[in-house]
PDB file of N, CA and C in Angstrom:
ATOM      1  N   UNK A   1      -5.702 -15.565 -13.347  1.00  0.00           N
ATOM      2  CA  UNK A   1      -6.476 -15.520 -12.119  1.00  0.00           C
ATOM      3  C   UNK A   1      -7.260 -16.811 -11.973  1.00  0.00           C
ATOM      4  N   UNK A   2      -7.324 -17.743 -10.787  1.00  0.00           N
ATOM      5  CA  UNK A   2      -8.075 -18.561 -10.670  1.00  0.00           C
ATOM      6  C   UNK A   2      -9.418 -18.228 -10.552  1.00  0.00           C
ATOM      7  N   UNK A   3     -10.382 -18.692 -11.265  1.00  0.00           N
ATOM      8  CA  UNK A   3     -11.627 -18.502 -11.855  1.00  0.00           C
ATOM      9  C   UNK A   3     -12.981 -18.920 -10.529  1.00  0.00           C
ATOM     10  N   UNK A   4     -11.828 -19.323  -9.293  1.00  0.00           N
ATOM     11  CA  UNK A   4     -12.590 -19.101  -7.748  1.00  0.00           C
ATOM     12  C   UNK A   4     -12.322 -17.876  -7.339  1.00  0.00           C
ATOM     13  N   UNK A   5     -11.814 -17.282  -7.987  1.00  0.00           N
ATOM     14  CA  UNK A   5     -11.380 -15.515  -6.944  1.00  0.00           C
ATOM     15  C   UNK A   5     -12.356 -14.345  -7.700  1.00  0.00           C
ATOM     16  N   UNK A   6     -12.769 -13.266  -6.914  1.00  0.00           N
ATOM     17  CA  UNK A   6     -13.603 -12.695  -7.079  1.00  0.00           C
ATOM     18  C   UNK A   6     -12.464 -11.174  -7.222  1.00  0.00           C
ATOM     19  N   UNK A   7     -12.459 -10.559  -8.336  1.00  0.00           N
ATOM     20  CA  UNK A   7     -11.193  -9.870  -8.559  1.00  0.00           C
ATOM     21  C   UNK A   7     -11.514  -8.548  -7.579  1.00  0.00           C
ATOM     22  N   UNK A   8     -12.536  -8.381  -6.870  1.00  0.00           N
ATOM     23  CA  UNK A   8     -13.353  -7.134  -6.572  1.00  0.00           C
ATOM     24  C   UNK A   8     -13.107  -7.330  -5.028  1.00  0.00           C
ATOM     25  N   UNK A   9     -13.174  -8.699  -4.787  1.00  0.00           N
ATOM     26  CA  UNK A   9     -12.687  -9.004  -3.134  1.00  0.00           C
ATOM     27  C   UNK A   9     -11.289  -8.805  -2.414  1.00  0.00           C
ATOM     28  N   UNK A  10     -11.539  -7.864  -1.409  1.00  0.00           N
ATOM     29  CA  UNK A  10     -10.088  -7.785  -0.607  1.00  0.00           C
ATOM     30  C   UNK A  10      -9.762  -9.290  -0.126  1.00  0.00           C
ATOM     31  N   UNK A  11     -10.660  -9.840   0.498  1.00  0.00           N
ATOM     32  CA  UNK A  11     -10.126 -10.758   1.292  1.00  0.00           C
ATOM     33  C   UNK A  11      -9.479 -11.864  -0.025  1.00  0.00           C
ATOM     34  N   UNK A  12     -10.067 -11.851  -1.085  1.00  0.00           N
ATOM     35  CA  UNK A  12      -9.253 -12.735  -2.184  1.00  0.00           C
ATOM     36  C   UNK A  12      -8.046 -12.222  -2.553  1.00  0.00           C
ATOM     37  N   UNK A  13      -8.184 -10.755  -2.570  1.00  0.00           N
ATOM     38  CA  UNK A  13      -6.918 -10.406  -3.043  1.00  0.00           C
ATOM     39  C   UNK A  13      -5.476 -10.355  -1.869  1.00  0.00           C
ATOM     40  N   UNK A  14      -5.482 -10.702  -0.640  1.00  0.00           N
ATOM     41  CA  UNK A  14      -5.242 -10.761   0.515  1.00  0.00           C
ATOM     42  C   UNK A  14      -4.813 -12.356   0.298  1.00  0.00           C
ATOM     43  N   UNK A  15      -5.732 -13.432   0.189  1.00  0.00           N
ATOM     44  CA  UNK A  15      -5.361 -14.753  -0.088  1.00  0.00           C
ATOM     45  C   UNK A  15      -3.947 -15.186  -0.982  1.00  0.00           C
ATOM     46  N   UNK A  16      -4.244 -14.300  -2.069  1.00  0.00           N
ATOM     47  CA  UNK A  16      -3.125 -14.411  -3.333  1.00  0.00           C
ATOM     48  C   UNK A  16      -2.077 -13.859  -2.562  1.00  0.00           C
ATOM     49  N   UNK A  17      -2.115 -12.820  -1.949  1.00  0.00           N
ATOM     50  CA  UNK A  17      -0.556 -12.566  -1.547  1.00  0.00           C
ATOM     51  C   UNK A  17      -0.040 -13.345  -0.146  1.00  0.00           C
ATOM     52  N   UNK A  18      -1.005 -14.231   0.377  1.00  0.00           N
ATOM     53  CA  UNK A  18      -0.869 -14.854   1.527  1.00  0.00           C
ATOM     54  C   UNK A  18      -0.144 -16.186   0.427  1.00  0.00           C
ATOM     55  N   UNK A  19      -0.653 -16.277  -0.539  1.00  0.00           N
ATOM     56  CA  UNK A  19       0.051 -17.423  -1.527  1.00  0.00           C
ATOM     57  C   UNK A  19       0.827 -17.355  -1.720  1.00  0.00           C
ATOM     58  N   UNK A  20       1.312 -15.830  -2.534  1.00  0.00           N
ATOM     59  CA  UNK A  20       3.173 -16.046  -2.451  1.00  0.00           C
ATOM     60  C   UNK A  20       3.622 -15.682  -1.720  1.00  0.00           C
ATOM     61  N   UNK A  21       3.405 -15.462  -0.827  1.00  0.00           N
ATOM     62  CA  UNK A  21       4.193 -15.367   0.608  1.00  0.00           C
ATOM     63  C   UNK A  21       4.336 -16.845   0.770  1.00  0.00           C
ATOM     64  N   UNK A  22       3.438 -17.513   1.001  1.00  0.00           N
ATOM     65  CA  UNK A  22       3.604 -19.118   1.331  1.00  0.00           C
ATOM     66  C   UNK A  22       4.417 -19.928  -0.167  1.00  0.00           C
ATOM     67  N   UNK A  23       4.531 -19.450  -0.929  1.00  0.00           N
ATOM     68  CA  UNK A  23       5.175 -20.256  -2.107  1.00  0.00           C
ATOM     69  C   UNK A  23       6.466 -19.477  -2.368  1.00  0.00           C
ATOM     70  N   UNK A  24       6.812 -18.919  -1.920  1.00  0.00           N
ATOM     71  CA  UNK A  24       8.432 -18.193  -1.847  1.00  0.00           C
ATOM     72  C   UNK A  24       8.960 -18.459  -0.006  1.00  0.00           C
ATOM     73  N   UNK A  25       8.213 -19.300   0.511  1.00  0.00           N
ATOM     74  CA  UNK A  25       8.705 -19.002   1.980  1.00  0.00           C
ATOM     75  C   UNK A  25       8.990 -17.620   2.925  1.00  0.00           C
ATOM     76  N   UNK A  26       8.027 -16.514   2.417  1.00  0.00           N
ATOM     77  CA  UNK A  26       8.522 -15.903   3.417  1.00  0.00           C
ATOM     78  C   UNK A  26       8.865 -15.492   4.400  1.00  0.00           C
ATOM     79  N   UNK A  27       7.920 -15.891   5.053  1.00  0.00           N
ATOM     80  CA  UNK A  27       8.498 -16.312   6.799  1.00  0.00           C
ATOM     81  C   UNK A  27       9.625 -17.205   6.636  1.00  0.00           C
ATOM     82  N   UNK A  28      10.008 -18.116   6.217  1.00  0.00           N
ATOM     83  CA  UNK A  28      11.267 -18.505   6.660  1.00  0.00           C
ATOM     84  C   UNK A  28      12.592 -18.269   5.773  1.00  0.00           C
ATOM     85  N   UNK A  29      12.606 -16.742   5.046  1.00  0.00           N
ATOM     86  CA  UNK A  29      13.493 -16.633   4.267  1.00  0.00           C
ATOM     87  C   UNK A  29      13.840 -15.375   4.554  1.00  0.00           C
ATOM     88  N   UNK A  30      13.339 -14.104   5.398  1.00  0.00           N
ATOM     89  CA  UNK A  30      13.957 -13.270   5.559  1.00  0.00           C
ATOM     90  C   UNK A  30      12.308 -12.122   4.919  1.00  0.00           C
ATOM     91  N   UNK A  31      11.879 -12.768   4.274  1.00  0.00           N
ATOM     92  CA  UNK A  31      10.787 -11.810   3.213  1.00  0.00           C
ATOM     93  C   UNK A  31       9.463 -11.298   3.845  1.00  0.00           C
ATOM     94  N   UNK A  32       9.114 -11.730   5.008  1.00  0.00           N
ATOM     95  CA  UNK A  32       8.332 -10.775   6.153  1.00  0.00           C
ATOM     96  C   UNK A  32       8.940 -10.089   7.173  1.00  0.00           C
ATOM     97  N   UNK A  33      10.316  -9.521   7.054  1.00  0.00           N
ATOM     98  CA  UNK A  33      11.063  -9.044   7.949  1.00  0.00           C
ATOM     99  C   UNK A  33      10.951  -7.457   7.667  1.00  0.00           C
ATOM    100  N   UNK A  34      10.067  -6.865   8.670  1.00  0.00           N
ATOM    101  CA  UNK A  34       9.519  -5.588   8.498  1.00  0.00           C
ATOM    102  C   UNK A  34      10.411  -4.596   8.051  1.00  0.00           C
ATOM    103  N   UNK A  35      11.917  -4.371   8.570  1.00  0.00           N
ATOM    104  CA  UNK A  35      12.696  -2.842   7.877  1.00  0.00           C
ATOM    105  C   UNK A  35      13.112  -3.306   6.578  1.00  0.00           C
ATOM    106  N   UNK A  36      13.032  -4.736   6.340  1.00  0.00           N
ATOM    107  CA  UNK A  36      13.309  -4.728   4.565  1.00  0.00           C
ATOM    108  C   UNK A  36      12.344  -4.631   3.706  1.00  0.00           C
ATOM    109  N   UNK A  37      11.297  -4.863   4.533  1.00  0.00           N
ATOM    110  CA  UNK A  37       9.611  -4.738   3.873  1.00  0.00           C
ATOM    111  C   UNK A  37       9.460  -2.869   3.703  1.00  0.00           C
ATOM    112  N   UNK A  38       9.989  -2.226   4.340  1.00  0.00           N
ATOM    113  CA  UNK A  38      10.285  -0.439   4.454  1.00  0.00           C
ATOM    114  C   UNK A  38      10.396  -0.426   3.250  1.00  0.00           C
ATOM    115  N   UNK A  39      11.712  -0.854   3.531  1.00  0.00           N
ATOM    116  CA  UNK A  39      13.366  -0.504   2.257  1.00  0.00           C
ATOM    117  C   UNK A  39      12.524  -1.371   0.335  1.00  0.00           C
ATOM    118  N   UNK A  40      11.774  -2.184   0.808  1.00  0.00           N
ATOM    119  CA  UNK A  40      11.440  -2.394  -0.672  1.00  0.00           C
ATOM    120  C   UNK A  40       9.558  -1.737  -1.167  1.00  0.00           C
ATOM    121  N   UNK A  41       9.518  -1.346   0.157  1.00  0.00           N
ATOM    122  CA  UNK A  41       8.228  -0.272  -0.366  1.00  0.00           C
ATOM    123  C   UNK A  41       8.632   1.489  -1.014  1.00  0.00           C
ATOM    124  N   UNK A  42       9.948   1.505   0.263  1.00  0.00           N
ATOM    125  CA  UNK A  42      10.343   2.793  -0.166  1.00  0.00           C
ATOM    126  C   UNK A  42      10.938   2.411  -1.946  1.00  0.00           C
ATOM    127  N   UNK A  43      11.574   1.625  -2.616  1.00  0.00           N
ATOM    128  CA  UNK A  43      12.032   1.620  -3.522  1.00  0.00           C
ATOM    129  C   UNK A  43      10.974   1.541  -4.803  1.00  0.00           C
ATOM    130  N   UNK A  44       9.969   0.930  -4.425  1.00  0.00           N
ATOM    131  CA  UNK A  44       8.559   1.027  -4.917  1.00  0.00           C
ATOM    132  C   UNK A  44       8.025   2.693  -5.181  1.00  0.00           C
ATOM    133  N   UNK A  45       8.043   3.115  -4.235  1.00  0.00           N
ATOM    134  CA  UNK A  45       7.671   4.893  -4.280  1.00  0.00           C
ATOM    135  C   UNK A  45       8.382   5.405  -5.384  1.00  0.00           C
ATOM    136  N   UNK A  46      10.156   4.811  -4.918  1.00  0.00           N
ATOM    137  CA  UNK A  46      10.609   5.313  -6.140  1.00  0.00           C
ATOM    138  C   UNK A  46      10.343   5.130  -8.015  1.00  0.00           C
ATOM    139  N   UNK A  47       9.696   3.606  -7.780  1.00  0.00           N
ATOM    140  CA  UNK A  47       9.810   3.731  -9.174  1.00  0.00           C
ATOM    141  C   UNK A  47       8.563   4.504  -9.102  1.00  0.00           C
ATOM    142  N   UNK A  48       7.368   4.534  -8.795  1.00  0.00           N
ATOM    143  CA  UNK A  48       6.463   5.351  -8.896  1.00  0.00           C
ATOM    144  C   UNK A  48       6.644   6.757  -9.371  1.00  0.00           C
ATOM    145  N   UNK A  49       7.268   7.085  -8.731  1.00  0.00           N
ATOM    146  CA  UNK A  49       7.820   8.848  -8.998  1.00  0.00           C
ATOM    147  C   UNK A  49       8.672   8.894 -10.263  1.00  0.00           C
ATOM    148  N   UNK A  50       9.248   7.717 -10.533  1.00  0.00           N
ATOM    149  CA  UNK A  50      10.396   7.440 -11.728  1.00  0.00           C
ATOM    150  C   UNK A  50       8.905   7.777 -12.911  1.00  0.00           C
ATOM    151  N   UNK A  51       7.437   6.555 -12.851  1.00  0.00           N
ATOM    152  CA  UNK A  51       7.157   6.765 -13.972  1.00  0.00           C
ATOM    153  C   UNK A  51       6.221   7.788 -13.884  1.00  0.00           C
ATOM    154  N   UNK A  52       6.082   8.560 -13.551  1.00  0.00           N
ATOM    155  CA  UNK A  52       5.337   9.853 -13.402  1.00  0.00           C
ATOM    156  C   UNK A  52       6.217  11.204 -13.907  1.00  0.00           C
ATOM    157  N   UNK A  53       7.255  11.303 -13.261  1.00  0.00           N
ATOM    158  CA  UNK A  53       8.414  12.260 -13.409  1.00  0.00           C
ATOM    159  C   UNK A  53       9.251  11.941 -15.143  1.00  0.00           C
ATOM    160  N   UNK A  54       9.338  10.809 -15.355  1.00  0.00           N
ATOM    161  CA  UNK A  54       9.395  10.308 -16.980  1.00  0.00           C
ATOM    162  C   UNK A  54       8.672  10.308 -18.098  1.00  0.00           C
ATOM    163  N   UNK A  55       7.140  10.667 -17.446  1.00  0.00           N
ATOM    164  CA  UNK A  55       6.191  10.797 -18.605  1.00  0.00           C
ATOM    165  C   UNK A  55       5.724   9.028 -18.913  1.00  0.00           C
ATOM    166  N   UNK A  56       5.638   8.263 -18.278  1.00  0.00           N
ATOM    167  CA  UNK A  56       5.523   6.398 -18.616  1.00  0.00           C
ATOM    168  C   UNK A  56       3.871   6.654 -18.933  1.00  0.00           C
ATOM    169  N   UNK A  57       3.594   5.828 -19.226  1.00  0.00           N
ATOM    170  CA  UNK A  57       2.210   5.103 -19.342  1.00  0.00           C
ATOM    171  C   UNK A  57       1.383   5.174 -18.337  1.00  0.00           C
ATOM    172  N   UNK A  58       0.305   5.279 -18.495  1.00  0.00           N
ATOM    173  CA  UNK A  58      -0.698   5.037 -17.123  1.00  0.00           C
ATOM    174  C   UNK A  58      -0.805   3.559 -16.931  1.00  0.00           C
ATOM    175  N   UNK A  59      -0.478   2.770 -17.901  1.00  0.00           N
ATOM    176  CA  UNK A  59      -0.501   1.213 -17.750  1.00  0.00           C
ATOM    177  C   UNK A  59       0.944   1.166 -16.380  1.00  0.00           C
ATOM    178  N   UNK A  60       2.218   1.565 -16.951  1.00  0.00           N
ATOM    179  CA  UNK A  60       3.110   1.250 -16.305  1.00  0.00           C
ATOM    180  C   UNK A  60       3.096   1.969 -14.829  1.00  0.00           C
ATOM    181  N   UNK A  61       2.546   2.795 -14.566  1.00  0.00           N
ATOM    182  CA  UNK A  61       1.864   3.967 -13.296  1.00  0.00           C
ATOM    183  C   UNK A  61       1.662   2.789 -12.600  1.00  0.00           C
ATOM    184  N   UNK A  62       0.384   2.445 -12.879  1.00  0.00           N
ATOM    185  CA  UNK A  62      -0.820   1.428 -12.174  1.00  0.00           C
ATOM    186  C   UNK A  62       0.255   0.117 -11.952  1.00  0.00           C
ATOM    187  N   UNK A  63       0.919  -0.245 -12.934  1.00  0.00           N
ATOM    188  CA  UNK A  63       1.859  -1.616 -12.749  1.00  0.00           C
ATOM    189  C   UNK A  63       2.782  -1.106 -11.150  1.00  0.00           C
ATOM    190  N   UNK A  64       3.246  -0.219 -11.116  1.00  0.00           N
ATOM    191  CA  UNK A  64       3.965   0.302  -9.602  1.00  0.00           C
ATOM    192  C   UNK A  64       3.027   0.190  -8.786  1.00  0.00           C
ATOM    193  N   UNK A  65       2.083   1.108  -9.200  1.00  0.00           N
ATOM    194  CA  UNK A  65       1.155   1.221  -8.100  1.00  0.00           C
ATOM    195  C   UNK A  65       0.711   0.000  -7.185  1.00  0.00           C
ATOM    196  N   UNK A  66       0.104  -0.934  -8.205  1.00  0.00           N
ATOM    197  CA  UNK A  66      -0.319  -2.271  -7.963  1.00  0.00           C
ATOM    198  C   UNK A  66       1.273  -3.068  -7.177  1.00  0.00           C
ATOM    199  N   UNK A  67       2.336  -2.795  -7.314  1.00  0.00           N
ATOM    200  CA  UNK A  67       3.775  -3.374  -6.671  1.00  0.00           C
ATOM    201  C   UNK A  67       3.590  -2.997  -4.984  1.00  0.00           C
ATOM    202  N   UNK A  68       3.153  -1.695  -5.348  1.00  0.00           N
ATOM    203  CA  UNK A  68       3.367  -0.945  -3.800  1.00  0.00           C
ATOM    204  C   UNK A  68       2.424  -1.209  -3.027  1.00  0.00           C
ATOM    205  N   UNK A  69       0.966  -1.468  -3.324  1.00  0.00           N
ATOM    206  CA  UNK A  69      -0.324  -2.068  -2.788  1.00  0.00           C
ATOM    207  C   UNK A  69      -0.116  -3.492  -2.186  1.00  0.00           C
ATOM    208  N   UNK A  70       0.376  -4.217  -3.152  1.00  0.00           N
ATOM    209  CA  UNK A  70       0.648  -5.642  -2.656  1.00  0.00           C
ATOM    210  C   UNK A  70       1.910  -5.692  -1.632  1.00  0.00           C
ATOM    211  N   UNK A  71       3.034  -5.107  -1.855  1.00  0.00           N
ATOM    212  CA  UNK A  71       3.927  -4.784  -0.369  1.00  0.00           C
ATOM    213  C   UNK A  71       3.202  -4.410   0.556  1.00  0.00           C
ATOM    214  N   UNK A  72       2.146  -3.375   0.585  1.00  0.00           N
ATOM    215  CA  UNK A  72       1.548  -2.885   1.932  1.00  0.00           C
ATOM    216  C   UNK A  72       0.561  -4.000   2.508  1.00  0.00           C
ATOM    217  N   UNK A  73      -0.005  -4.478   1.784  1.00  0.00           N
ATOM    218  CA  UNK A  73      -1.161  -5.762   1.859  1.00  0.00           C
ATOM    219  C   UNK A  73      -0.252  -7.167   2.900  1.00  0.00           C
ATOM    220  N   UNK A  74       1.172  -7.254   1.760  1.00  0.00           N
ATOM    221  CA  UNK A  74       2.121  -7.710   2.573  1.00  0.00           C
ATOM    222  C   UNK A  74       2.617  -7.875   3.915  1.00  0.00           C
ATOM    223  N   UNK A  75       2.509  -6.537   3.849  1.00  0.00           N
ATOM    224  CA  UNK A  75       3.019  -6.607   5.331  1.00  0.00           C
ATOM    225  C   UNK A  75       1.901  -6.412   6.260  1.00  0.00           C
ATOM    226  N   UNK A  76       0.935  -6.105   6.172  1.00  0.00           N
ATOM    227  CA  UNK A  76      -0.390  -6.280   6.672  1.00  0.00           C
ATOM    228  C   UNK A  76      -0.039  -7.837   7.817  1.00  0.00           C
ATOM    229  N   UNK A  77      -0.078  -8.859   6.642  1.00  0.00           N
ATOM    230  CA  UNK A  77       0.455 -10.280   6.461  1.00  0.00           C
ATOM    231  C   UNK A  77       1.449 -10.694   7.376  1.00  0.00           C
ATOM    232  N   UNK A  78       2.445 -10.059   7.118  1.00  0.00           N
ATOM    233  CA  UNK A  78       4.286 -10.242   7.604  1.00  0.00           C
ATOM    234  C   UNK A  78       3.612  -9.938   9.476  1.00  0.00           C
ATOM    235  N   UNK A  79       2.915  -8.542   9.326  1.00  0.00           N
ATOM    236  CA  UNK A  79       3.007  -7.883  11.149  1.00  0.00           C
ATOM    237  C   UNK A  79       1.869  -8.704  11.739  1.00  0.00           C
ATOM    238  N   UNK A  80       0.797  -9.227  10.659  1.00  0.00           N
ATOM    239  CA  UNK A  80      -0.215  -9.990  11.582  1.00  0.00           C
ATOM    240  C   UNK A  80      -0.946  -8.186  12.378  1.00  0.00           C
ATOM    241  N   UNK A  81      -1.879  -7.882  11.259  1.00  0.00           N
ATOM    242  CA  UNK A  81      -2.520  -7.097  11.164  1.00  0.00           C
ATOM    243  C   UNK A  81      -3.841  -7.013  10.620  1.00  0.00           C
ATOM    244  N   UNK A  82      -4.920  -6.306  11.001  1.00  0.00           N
ATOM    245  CA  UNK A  82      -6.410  -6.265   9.856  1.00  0.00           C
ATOM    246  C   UNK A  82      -5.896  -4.660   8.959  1.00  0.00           C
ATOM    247  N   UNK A  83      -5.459  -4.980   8.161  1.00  0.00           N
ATOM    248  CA  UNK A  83      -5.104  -4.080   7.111  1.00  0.00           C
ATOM    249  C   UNK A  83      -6.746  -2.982   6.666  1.00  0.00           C
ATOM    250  N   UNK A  84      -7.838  -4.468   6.487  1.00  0.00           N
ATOM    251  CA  UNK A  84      -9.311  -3.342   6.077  1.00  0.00           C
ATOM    252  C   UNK A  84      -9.928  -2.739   7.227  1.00  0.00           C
ATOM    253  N   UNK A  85      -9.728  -3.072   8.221  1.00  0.00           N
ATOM    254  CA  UNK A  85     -10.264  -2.527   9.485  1.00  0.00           C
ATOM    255  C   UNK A  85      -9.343  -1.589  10.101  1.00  0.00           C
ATOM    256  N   UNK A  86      -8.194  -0.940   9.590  1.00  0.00           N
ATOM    257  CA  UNK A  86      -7.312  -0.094   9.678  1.00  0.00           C
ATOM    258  C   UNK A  86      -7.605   0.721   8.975  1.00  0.00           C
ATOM    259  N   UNK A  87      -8.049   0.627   7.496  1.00  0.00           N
ATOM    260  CA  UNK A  87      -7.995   1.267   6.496  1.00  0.00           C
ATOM    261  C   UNK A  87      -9.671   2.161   7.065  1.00  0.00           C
ATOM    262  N   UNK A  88     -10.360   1.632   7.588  1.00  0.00           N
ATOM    263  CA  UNK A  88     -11.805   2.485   7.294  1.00  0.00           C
ATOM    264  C   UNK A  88     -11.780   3.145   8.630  1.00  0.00           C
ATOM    265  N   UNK A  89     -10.725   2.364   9.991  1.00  0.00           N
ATOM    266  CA  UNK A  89     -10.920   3.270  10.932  1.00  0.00           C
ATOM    267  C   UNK A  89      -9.847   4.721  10.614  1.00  0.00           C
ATOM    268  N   UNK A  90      -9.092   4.388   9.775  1.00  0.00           N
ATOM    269  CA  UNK A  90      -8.508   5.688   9.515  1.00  0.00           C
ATOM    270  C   UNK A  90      -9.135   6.965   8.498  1.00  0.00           C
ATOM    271  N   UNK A  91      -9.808   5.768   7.376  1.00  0.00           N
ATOM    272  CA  UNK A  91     -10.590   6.786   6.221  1.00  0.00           C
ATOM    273  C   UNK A  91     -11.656   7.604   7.419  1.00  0.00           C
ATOM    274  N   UNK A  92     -12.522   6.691   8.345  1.00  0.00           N
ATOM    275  CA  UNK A  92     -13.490   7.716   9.615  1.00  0.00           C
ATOM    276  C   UNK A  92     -12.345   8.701  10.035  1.00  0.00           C
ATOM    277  N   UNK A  93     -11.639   8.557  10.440  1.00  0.00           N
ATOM    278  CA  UNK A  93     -10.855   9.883  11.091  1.00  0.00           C
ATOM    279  C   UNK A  93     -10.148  10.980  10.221  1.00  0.00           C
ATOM    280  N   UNK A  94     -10.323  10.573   8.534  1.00  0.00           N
ATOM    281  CA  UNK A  94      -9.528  11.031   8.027  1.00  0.00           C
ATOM    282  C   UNK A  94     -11.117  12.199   7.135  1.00  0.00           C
ATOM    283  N   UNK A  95     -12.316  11.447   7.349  1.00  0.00           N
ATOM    284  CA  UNK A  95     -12.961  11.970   6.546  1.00  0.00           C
ATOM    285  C   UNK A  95     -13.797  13.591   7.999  1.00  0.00           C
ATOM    286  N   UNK A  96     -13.438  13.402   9.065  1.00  0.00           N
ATOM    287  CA  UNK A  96     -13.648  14.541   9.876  1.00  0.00           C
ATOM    288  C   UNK A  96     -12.770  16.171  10.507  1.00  0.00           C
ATOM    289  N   UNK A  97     -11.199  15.656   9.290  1.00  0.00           N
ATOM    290  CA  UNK A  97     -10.148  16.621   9.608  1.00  0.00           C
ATOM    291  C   UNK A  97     -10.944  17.922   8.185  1.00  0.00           C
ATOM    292  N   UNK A  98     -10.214  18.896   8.559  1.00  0.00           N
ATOM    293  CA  UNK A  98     -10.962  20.414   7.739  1.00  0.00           C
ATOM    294  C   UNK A  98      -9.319  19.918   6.429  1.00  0.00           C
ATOM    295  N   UNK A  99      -9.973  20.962   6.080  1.00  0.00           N
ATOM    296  CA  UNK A  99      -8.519  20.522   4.743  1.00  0.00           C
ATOM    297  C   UNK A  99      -8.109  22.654   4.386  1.00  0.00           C
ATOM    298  N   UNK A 100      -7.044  22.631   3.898  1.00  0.00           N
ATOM    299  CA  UNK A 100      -6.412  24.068   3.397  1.00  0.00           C
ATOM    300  C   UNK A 100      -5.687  23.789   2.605  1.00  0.00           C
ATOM    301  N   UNK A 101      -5.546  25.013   1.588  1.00  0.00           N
ATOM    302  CA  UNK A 101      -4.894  24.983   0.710  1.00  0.00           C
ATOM    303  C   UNK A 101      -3.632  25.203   1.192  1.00  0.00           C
ATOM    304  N   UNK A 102      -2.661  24.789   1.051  1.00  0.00           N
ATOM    305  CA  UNK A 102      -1.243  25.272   1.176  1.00  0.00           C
ATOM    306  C   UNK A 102      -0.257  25.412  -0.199  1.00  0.00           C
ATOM    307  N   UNK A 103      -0.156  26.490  -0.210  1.00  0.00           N
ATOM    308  CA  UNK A 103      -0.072  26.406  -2.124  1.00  0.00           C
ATOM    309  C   UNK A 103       0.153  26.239  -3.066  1.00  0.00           C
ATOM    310  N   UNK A 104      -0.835  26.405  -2.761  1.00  0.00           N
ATOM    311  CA  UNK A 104      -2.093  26.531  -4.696  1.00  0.00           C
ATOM    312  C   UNK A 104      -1.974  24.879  -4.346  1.00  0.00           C
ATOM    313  N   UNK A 105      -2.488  23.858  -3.129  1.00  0.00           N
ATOM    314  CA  UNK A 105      -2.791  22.497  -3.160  1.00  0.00           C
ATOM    315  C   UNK A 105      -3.564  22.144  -2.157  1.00  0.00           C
ATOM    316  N   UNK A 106      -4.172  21.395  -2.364  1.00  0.00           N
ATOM    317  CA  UNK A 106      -5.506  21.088  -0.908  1.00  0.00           C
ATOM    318  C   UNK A 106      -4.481  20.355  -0.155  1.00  0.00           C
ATOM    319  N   UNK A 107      -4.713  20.133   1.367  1.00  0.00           N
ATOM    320  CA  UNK A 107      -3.924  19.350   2.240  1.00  0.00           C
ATOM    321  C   UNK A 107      -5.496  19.120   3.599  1.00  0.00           C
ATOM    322  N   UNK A 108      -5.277  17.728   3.320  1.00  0.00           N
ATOM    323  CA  UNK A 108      -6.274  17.318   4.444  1.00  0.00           C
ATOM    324  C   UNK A 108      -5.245  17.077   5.660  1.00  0.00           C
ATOM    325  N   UNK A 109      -5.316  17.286   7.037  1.00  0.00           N
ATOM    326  CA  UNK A 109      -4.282  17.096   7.968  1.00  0.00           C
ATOM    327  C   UNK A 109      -5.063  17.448   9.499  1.00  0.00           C
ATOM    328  N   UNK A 110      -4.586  17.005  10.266  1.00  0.00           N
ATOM    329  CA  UNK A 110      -4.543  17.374  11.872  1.00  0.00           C
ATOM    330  C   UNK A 110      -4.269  18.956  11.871  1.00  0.00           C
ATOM    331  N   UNK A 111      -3.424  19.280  11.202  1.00  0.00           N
ATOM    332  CA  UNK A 111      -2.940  20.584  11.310  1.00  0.00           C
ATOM    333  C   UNK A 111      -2.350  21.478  13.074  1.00  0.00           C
ATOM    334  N   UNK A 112      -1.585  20.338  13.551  1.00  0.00           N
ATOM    335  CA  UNK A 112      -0.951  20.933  14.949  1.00  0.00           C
ATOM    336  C   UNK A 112      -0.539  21.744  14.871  1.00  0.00           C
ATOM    337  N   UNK A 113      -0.578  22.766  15.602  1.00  0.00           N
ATOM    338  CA  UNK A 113       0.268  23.499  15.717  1.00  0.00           C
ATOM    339  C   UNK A 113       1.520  23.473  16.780  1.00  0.00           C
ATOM    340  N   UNK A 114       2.387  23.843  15.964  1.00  0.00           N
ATOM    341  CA  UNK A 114       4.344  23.577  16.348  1.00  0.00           C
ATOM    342  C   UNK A 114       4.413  24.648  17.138  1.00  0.00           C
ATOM    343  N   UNK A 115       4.609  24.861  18.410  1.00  0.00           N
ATOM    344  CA  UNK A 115       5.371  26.147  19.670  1.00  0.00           C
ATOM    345  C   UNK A 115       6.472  25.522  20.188  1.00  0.00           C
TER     346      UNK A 115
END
């Protein structure tokens, strides 16, 4: 880690992936092109579920985890988006929905109802 970055800061951690984005070319290589940015988050989920469903490490958990964070941060990047100002106007809307068990599991949701 360069010893100017503040490991606790979004906007630093936002910089670094604006870095390799800019040091792999992704804009001009195909690598901010949103349905492949999908297709390699969805494959991300997968390993996620791989090391959970395998019994892995909480080290190797967090190593996915941290894969799939930086794709989403990514594409934040790629669509030309405020990723943190998304994130808190949704946590506000997300922290006023009622939640139910559906079972034996909590589910926070809109909860529409389907006719």
């Amino acid at each position: 880690m360069d010893s100017s970055q503040n490991q606790d800061s979004y906007d630093d951690m936002l910089g670094a992936i604006q870095a390799f984005h800019d040091k792999h070319d992704f804009k001009g290589t195909g690598g901010e092109d949103l349905p492949y940015r999908v297709a390699l988050m969805a494959e991300e989920l997968g390993e996620i579920s791989s090391a959970i469903t395998k019994g892995k490490s909480t080290e190797q958990l967090a190593e996915e985890c941290a894969d799939l964070m930086i794709l989403v941060m990514g594409t934040a990047i790629a669509a030309d988006f405020d990723l943190k100002q998304s994130f808190w106007k949704k946590m506000d809307k997300l922290m006023k929905r009622e939640s139910k068990m559906i079972n034996g599991k909590i589910r926070v949701s809109e909860f529409r109802d389907v006719n």
